[in-house]
N, C-alpha and C. Protein backbone atom coordinates (compact mmCIF):
# COMPACT_ATOMS: atom_id res chain seq x y z
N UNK A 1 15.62 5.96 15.74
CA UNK A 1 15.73 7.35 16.12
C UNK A 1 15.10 7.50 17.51
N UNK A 2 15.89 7.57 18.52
CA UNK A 2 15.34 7.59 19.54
C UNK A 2 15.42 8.61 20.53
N UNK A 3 15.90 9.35 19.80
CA UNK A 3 15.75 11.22 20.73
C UNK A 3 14.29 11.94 19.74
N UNK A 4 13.98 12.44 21.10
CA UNK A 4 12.28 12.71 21.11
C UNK A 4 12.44 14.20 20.11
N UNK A 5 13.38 15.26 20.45
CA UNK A 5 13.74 15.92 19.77
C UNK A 5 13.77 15.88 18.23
N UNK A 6 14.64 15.36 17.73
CA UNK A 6 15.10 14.65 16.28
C UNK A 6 13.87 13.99 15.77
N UNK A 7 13.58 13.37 16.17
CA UNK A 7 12.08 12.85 15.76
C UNK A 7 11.33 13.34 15.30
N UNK A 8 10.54 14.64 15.87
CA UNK A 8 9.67 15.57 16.26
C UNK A 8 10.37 16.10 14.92
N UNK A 9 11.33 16.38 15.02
CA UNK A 9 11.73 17.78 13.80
C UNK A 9 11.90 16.36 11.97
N UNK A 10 12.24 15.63 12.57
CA UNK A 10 12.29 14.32 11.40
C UNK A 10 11.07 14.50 10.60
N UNK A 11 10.21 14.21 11.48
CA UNK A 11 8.44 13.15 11.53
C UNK A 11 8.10 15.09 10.47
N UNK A 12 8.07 16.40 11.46
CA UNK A 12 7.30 17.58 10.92
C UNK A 12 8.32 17.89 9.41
N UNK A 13 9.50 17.55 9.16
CA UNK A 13 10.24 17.92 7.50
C UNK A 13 9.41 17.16 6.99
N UNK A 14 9.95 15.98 7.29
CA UNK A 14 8.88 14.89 6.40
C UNK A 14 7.68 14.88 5.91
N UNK A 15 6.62 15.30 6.77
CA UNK A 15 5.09 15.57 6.99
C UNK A 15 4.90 16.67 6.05
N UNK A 16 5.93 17.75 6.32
CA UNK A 16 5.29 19.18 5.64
C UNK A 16 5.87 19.59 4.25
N UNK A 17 6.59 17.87 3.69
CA UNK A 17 6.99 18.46 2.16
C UNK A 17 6.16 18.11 1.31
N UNK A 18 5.64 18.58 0.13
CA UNK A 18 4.79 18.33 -0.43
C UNK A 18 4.84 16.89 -1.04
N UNK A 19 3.52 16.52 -1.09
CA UNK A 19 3.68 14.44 -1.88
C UNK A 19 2.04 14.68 -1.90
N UNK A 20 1.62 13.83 -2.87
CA UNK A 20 0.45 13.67 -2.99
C UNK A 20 -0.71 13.52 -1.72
N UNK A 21 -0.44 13.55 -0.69
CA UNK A 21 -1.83 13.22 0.58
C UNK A 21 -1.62 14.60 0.79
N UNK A 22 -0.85 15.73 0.69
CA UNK A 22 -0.67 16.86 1.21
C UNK A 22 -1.32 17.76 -0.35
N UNK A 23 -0.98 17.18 -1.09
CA UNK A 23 -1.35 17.91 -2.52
C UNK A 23 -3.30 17.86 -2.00
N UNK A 24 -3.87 16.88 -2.15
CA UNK A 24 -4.82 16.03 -1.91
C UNK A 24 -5.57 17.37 -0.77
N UNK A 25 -5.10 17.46 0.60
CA UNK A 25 -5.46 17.89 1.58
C UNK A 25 -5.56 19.81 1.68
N UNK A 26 -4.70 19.91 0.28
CA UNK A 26 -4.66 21.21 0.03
C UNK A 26 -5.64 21.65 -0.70
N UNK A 27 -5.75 20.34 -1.41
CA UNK A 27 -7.14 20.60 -3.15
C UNK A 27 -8.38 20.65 -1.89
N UNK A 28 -8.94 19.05 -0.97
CA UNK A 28 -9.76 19.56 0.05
C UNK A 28 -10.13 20.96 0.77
N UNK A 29 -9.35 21.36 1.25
CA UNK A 29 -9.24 22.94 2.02
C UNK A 29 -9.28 24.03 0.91
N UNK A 30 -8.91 24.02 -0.26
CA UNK A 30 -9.36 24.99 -1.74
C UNK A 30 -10.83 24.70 -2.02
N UNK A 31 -10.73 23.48 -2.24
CA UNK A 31 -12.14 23.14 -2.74
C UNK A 31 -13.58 23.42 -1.82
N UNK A 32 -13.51 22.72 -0.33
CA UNK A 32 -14.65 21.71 0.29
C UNK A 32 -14.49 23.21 1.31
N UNK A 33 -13.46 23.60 1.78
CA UNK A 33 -13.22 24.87 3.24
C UNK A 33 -13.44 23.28 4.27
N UNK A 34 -12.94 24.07 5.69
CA UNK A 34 -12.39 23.66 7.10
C UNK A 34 -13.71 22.49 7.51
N UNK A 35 -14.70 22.59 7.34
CA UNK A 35 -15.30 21.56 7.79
C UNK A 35 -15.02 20.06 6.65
N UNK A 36 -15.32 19.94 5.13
CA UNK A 36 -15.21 19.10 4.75
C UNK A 36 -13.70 18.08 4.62
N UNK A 37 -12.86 19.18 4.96
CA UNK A 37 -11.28 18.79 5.16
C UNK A 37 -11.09 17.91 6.20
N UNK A 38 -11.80 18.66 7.24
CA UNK A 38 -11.36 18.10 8.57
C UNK A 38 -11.21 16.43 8.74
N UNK A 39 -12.28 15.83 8.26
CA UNK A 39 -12.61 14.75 8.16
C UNK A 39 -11.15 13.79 7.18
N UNK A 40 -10.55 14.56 7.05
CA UNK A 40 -9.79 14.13 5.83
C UNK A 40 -8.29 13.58 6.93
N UNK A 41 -8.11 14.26 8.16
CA UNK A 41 -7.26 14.09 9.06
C UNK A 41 -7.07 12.70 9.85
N UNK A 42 -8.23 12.47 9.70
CA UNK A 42 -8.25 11.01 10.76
C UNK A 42 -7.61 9.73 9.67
N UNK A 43 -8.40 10.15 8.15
CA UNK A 43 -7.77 9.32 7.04
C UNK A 43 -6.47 9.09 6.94
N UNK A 44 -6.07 10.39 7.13
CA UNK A 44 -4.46 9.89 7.04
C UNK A 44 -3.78 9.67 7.65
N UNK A 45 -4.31 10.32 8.92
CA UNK A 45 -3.72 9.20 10.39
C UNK A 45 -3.97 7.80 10.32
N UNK A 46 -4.88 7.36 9.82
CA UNK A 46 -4.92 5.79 9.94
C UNK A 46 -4.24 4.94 8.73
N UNK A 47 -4.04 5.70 8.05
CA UNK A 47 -3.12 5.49 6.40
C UNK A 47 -1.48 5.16 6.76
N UNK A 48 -1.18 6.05 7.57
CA UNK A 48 0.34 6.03 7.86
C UNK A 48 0.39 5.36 9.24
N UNK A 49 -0.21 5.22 9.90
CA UNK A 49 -0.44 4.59 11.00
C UNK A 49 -0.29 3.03 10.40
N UNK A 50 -1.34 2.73 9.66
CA UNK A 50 -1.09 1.01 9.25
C UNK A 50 -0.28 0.46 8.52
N UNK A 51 0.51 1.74 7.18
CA UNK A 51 1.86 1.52 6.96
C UNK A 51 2.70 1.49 7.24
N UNK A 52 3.04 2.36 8.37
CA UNK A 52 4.01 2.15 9.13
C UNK A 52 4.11 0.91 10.23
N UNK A 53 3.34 0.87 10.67
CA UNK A 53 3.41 -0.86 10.99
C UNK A 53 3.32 -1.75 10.20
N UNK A 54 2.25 -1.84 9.21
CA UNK A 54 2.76 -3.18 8.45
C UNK A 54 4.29 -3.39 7.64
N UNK A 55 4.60 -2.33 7.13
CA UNK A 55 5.98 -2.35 6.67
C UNK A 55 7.40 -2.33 8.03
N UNK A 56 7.20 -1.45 9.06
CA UNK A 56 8.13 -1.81 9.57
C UNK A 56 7.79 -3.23 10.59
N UNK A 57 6.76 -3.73 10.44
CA UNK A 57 7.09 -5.28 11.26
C UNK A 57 6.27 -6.38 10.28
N UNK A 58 6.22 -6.62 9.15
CA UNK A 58 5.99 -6.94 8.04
C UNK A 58 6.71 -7.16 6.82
N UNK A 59 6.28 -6.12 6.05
CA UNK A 59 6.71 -5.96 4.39
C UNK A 59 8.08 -5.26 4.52
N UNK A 60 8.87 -4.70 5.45
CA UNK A 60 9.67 -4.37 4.69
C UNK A 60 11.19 -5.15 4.98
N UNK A 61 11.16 -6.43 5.59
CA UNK A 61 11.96 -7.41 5.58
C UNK A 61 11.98 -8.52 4.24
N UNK A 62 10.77 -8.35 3.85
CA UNK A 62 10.28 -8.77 2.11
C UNK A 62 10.98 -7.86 1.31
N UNK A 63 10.32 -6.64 1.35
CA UNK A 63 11.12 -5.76 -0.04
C UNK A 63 12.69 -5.69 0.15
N UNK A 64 13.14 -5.79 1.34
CA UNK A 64 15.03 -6.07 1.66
C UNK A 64 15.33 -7.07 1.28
N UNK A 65 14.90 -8.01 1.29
CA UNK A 65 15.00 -9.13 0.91
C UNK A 65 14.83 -9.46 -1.21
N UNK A 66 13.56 -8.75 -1.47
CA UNK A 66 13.72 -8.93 -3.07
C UNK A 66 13.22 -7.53 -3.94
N UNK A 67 14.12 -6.86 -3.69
CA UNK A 67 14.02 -5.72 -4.63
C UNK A 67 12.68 -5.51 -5.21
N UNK A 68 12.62 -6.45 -5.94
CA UNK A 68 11.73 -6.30 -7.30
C UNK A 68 10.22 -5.65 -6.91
N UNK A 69 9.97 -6.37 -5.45
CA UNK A 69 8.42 -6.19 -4.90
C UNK A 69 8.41 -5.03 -4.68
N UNK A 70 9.54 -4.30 -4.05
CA UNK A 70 10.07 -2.95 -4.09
C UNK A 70 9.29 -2.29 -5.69
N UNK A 71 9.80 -2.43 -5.86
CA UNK A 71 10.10 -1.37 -7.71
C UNK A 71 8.49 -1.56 -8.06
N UNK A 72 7.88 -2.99 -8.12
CA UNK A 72 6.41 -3.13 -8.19
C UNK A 72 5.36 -2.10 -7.63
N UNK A 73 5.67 -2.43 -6.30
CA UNK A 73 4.76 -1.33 -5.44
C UNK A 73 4.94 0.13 -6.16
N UNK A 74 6.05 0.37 -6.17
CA UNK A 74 6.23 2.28 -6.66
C UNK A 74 5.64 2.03 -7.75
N UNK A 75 5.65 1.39 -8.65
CA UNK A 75 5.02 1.68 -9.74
C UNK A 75 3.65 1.64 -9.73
N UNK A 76 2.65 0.36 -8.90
CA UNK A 76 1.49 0.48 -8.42
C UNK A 76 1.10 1.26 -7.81
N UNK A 77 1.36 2.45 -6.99
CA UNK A 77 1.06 3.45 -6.43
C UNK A 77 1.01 4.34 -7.34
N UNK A 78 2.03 4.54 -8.75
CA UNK A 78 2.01 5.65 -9.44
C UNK A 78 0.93 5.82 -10.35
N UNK A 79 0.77 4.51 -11.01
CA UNK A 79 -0.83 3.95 -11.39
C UNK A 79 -1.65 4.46 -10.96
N UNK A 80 -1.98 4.11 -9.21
CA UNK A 80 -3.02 4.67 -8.40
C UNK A 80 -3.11 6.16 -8.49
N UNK A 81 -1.93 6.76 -8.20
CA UNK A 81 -2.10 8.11 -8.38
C UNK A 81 -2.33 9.26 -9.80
N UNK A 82 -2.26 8.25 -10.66
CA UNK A 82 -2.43 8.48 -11.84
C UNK A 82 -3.88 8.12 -12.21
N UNK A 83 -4.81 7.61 -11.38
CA UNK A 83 -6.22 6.99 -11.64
C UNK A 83 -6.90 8.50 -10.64
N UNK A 84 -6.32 9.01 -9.93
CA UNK A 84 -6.81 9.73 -8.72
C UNK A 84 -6.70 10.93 -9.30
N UNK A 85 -5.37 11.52 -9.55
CA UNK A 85 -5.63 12.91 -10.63
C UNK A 85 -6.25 12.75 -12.25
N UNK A 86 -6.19 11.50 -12.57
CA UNK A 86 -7.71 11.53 -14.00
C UNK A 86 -8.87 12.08 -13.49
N UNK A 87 -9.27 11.38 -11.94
CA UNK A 87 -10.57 11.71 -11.91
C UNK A 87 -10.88 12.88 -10.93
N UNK A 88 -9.68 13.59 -10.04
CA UNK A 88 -10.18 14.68 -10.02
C UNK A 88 -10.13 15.73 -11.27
N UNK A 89 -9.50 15.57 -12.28
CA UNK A 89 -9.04 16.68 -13.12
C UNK A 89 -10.70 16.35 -14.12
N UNK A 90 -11.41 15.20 -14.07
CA UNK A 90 -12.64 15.15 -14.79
C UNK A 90 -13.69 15.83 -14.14
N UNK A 91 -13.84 15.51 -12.71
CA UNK A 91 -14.95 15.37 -11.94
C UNK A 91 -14.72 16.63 -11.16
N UNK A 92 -13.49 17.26 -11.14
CA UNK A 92 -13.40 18.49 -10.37
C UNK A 92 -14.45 19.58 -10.45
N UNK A 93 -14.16 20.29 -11.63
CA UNK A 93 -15.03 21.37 -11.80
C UNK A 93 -16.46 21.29 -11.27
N UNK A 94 -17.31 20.23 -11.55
CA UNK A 94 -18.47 19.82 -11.63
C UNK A 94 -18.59 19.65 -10.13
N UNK A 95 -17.81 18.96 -9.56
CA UNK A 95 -18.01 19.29 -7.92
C UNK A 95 -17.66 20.36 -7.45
N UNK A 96 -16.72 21.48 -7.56
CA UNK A 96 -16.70 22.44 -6.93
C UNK A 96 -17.91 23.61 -7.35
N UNK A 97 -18.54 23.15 -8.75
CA UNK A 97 -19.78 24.16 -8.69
C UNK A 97 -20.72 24.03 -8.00
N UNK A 98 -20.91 22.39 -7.29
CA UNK A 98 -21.83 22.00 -6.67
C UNK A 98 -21.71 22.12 -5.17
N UNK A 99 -20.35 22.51 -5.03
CA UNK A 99 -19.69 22.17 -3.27
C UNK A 99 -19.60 21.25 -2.94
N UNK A 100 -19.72 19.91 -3.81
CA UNK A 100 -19.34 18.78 -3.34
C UNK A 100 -17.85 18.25 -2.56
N UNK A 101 -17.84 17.81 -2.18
CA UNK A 101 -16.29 17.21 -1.33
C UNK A 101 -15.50 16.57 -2.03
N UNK A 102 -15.19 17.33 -2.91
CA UNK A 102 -14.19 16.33 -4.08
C UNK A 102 -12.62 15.76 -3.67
N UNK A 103 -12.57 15.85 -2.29
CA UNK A 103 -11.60 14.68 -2.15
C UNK A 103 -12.27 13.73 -0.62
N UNK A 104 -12.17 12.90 -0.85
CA UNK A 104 -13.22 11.31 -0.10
C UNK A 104 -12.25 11.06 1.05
N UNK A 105 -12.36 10.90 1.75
CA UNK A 105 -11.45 10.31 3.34
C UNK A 105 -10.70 8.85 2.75
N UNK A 106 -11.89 8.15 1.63
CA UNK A 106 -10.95 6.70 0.85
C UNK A 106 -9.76 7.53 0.59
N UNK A 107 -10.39 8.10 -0.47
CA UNK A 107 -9.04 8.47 -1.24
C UNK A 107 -7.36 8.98 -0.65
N UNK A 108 -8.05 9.82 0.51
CA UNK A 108 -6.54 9.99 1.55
C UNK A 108 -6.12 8.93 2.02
N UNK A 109 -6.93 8.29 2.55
CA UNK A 109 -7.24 6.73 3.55
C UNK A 109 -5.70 5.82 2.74
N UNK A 110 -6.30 5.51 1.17
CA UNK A 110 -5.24 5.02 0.09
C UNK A 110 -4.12 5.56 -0.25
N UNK A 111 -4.06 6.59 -0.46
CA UNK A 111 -3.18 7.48 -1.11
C UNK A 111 -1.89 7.64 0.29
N UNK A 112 -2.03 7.60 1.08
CA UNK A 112 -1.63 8.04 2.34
C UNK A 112 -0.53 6.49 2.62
N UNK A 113 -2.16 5.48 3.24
CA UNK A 113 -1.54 4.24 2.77
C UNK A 113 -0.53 3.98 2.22
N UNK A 114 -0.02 4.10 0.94
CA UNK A 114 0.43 4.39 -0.41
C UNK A 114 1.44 4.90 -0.69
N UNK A 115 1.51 6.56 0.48
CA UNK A 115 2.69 7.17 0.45
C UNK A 115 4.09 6.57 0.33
N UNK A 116 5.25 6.76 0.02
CA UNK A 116 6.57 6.55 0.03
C UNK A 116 6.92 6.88 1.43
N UNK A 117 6.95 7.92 2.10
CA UNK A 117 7.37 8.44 3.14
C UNK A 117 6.71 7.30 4.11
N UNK A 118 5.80 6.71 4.13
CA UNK A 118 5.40 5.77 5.10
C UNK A 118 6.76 4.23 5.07
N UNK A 119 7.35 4.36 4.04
CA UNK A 119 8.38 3.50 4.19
C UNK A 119 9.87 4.22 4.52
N UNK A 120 10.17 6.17 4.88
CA UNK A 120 11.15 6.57 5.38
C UNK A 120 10.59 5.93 6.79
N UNK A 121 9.35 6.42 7.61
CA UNK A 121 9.06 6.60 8.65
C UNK A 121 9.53 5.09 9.55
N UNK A 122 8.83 4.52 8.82
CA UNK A 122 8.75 2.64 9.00
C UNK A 122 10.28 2.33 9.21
N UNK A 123 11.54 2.60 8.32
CA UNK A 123 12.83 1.83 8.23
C UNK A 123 13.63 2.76 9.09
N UNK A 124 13.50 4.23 8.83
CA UNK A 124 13.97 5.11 9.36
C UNK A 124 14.16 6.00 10.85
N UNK A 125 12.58 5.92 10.97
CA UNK A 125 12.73 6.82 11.65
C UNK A 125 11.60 6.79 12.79
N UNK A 126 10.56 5.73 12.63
CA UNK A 126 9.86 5.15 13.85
C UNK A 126 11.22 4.59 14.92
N UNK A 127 11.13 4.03 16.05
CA UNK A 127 12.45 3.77 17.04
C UNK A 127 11.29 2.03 17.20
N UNK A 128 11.20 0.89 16.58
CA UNK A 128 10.56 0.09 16.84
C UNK A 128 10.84 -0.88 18.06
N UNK A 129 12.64 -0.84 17.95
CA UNK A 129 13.21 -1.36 19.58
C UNK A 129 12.97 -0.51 20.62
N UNK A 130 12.39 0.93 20.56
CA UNK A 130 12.07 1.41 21.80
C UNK A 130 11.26 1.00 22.61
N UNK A 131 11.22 1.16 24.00
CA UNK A 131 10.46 0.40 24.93
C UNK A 131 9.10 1.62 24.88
N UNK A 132 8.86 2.78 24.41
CA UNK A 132 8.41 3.46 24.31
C UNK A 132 7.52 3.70 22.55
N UNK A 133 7.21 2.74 22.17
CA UNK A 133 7.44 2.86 20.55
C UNK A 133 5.57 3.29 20.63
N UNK A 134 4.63 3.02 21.22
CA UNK A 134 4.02 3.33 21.15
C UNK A 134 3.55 5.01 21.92
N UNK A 135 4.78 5.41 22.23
CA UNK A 135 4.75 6.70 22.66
C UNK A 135 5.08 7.74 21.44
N UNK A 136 6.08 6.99 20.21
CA UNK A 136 6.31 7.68 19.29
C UNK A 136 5.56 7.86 17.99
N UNK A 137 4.66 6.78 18.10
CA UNK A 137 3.38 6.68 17.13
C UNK A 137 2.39 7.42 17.91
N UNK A 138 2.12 7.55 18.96
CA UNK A 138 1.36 8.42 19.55
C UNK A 138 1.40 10.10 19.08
N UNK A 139 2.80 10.57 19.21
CA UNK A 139 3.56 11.88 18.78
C UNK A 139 3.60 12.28 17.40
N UNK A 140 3.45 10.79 16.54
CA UNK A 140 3.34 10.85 15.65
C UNK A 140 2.36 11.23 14.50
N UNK A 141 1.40 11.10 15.63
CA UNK A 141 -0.33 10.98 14.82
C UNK A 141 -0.26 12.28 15.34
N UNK A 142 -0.47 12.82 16.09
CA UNK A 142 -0.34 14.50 16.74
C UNK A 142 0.31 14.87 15.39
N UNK A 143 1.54 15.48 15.42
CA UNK A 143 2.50 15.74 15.15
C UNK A 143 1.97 15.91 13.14
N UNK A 144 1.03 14.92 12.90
CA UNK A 144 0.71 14.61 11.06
C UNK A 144 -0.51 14.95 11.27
N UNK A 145 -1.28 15.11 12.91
CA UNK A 145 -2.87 16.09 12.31
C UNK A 145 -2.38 17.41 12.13
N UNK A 146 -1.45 18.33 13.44
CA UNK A 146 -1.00 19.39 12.82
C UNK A 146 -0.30 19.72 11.37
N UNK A 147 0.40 18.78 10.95
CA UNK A 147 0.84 19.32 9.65
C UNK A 147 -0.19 19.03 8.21
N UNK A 148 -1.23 18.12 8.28
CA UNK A 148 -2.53 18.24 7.81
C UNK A 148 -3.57 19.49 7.58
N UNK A 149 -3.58 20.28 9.44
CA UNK A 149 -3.97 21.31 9.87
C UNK A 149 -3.15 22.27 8.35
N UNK A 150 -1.90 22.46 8.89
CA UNK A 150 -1.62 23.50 7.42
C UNK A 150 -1.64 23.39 6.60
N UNK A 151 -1.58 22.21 5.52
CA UNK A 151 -1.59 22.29 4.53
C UNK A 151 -3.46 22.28 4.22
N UNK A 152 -4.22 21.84 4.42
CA UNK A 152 -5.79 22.38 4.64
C UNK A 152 -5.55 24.19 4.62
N UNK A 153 -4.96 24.31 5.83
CA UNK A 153 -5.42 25.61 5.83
C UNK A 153 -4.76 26.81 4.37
N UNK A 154 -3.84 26.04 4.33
CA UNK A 154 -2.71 26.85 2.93
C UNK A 154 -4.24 26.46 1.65
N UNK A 155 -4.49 25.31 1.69
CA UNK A 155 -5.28 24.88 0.57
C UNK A 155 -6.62 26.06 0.46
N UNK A 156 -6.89 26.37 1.48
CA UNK A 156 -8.11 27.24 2.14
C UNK A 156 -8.05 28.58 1.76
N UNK A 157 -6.91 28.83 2.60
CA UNK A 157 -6.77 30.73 2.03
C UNK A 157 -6.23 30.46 0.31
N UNK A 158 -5.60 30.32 -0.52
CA UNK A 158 -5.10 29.60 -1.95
C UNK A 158 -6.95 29.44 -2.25
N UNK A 159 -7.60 28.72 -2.25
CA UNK A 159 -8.89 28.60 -2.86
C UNK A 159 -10.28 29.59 -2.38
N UNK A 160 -9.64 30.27 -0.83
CA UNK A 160 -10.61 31.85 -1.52
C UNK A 160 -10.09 32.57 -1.79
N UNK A 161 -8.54 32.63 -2.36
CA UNK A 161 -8.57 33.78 -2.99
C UNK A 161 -9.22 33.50 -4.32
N UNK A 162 -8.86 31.69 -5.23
CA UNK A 162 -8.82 31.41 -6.39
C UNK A 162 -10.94 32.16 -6.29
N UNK A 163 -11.64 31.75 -5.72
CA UNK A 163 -13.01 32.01 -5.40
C UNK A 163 -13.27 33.35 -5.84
N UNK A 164 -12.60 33.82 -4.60
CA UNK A 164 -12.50 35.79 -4.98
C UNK A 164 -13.00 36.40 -6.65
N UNK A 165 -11.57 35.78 -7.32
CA UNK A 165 -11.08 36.19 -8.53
C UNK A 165 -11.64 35.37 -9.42
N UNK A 166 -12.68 34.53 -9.27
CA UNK A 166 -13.59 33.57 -10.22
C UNK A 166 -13.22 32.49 -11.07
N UNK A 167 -11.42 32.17 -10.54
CA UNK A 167 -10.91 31.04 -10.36
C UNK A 167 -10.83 29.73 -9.95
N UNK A 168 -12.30 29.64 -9.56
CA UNK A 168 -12.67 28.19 -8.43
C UNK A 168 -12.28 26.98 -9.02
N UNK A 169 -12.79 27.06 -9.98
CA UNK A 169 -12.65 26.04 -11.16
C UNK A 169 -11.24 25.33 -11.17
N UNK A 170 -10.55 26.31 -11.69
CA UNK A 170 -9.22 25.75 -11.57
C UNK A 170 -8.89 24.60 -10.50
N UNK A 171 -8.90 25.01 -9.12
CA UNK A 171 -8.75 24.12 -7.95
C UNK A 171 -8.21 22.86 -8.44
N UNK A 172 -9.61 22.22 -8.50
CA UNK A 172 -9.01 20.78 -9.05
C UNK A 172 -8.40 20.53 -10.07
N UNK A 173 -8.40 21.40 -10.70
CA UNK A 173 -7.24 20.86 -12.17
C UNK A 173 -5.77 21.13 -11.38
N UNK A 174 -5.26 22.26 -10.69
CA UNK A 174 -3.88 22.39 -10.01
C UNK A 174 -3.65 20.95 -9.41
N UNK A 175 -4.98 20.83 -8.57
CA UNK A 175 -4.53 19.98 -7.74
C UNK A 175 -4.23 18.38 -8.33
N UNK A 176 -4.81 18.08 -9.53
CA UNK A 176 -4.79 16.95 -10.71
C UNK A 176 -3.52 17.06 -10.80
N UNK A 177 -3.10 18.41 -11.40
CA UNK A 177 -1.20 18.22 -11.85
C UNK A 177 -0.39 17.77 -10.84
N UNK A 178 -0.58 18.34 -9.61
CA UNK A 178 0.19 18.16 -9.00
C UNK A 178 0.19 16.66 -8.34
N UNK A 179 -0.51 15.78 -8.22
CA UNK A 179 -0.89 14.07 -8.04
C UNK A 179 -0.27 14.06 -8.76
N UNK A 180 -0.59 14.16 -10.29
CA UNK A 180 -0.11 13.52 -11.54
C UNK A 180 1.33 13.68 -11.75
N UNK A 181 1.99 14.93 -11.30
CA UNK A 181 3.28 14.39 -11.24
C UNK A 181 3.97 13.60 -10.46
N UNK A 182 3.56 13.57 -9.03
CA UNK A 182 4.03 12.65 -7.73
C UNK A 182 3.47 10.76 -9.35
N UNK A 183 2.96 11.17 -9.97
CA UNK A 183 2.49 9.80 -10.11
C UNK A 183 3.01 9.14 -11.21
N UNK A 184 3.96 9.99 -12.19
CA UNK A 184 4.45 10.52 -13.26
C UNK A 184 5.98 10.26 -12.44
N UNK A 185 6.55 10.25 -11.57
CA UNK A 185 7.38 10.32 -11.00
C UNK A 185 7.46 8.40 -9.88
N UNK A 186 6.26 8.43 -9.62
CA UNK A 186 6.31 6.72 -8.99
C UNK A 186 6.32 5.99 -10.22
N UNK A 187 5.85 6.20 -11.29
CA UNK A 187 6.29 5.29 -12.02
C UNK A 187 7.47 5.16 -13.21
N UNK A 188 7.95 6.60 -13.09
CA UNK A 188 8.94 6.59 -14.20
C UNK A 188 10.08 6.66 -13.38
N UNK A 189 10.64 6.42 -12.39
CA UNK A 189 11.79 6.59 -11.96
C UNK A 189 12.54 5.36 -11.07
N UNK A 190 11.65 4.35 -10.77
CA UNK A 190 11.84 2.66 -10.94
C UNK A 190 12.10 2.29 -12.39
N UNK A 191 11.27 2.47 -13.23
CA UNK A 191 11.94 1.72 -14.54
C UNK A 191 13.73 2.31 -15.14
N UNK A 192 13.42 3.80 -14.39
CA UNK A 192 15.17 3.92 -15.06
C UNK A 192 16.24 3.35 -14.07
N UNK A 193 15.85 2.51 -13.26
CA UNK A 193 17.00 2.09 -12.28
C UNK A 193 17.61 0.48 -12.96
C-alpha cells in the first residue's frame, strides 16, 4: 500500500475497531484516568511495531508456508486472552477500590504483540518494498498513539460517569467480557475451519 493517503485511512479503520488492546486501553482510561493510561501508549507502540516486523520479514513466510502454525498461534493468543480477562474480572474490583492500575504496560506490551491486526498490517498494508518503509512505520506509530488517545479517552468519560452513579466496580468486569470474547472468538473459530 503505497499511497500515503489510503494508508493513513487503512492503518486509523484498523486501529479504531474494537479488539482486545483497545478493549484493554478503554478498561485503563475507566479504571486508572489520563495519567495511568498514558503509559499504556508506548506499550502498544512497541507491540505492533515488533509484530509487524517480525511477521512481515520473518514469520509470516512460515505461516504461508504451513497453515497449521497459523491456526496454533490464534488459538495461543485466545488462551492468552482468556488468562487476561480471568484475571482482570478477579482482581478488578479490588484494584479499582484501591486506584490501582489494573491494566500493566506488559499486559498491552503482549496483548498488542498478540493482536491479529498486527498480521493485516504486516501482509497487507505496511508497503515493505517501499524505499520509504520506515517513513510508514513512523506514521504509523503516530497515527496508533492517536487512536489509543481515544479509546483512553472514551474509556475515561464511560468510567466517570460509571464513578458518578457508583458503578466503578463494574469497569473491570465489562472490560473482562469484552477480552473474553475477542478470546472466545481466537480460539473457537480456527477449530471450525
Amino acid at each position: 500500500m503505497h499511497d500515503p493517503l489510503l494508508f493513513a485511512l487503512t492503518v486509523l479503520t484498523l486501529l479504531g475497531t474494537p479488539g482486545p488492546t483497545n478493549t484493554l486501553l478503554a478498561t485503563a482510561g475507566a479504571a486508572s484516568g489520563w495519567r495511568n493510561a498514558f503509559r499504556l501508549i508506548l506499550a502498544e507502540n512497541l507491540g505492533y511495531l515488533l509484530a509487524i516486523l517480525s511477521i512481515g520479514l520473518l514469520l509470516g513466510p512460515v505461516i504461508a508456508a504451513a497453515p497449521a502454525i497459523g491456526i496454533g498461534l490464534r488459538i495461543a493468543v485466545g488462551l492468552y486472552l482468556a488468562l487476561v480477562a480471568w484475571r482482570l474480572w478477579r482482581a478488578g474490583a479490588a484494584q479499582v477500590a484501591r486506584s490501582a492500575a489494573l491494566v500493566k504496560p506488559g499486559q498491552i506490551f503482549l496483548t498488542t504483540l498478540l493482536n491479529p491486526k498486527a498480521i493485516v498490517f504486516a501482509v497487507a498494508v505496511v508497503p515493505f518494498d517501499a524505499d520509504h518503509v520506515m517513513a510508514y512505520l513512523a506514521a504509523f506509530s503516530g497515527l496508533c498513539a492517536m487512536v489509543a488517545l481515544g479509546w483512553i479517552s472514551i474509556g475515561h468519560t464511560l468510567g466517570a460517569a460509571a464513578g458518578r452513579s457508583g458503578h466503578a466496580r463494574l469497569i473491570p468486569r465489562v472490560g473482562a467480557a469484552g477480552v473474553g470474547t475477542f478470546a472466545v472468538t481466537m480460539i473457537v473459530l480456527p477449530l471450525l475451519r
